[in-house]
Protein backbone atom coordinates (compact mmCIF):
# COMPACT_ATOMS: atom_id res chain seq x y z
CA UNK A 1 20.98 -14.39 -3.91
CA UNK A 2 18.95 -11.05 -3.47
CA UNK A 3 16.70 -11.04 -0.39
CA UNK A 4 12.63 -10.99 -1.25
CA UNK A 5 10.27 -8.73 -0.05
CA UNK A 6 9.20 -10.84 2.61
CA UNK A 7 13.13 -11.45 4.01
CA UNK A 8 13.20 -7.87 3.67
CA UNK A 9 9.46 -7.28 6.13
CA UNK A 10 11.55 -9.83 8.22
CA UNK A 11 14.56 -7.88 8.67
CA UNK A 12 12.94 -4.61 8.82
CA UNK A 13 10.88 -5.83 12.19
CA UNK A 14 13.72 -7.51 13.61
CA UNK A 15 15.89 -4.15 13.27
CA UNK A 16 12.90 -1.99 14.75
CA UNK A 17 12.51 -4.91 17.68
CA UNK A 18 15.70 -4.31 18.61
CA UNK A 19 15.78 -0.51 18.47
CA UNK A 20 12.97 -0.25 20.11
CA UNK A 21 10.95 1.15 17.02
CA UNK A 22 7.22 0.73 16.65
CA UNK A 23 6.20 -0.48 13.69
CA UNK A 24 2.45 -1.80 11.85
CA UNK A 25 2.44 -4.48 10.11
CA UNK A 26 1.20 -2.70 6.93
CA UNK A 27 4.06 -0.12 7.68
CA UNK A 28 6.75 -2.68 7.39
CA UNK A 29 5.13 -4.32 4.34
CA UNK A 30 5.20 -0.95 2.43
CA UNK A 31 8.79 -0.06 3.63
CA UNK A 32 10.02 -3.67 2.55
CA UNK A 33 8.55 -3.23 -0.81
CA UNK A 34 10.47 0.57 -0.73
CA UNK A 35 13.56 -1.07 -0.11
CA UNK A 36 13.06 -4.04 -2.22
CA UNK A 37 13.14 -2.03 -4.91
CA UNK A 38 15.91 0.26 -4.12
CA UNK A 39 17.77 -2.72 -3.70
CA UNK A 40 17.15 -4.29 -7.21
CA UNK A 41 18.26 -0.70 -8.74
CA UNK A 42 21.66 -1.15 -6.97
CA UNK A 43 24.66 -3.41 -7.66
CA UNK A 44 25.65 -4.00 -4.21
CA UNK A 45 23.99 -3.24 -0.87
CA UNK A 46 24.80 -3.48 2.94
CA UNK A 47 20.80 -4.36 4.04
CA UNK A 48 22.28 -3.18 6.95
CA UNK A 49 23.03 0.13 6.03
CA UNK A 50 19.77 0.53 3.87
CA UNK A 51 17.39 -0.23 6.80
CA UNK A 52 19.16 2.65 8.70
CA UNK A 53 18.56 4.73 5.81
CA UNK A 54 15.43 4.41 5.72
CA UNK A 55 14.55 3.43 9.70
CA UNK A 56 16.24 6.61 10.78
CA UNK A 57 15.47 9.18 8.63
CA UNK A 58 14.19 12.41 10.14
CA UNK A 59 12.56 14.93 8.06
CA UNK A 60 13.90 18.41 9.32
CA UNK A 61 10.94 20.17 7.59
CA UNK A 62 8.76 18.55 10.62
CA UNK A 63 10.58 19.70 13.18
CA UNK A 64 11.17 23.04 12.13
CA UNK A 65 7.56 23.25 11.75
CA UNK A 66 7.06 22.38 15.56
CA UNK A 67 9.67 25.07 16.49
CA UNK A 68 7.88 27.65 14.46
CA UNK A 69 4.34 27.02 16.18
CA UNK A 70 5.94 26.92 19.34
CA UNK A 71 7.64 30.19 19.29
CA UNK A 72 4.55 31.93 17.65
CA UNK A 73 2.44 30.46 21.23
């Protein structure tokens, strides 16, 4: 049986409780309903696996923005 939004909002704070992560409520709710559906769109998924994916992703373009100012200073 595929997991609901909700189980999903439910997972996703549990995983960020125990990795220390800070989440908002509203935050969770939107990622839930982001994973939700990239759930439905795939046969068969770890929910494991796709909170990581989308927990620990790090957008490089951030941080290479942050370098940049602070070698111009």
């Amino acid at each position: 049986m595929p997991i609901t939004r909700t189980g999903w909002e439910q997972r996703i704070r549990e995983f960020a409780d125990e990795h220390g992560i800070e989440l908002r409520r509203s935050k969770a709710q939107r990622l839930a309903l982001k994973i939700h559906k990239r759930a439905e769109s795939m046969q068969h998924v770890d929910p494991d696996d796709l909170l990581r994916a989308v927990l620990n992703y790090r957008d490089p373009t951030g941080d290479t923005a942050v370098r940049n100012v602070l070698a111009a200073a």
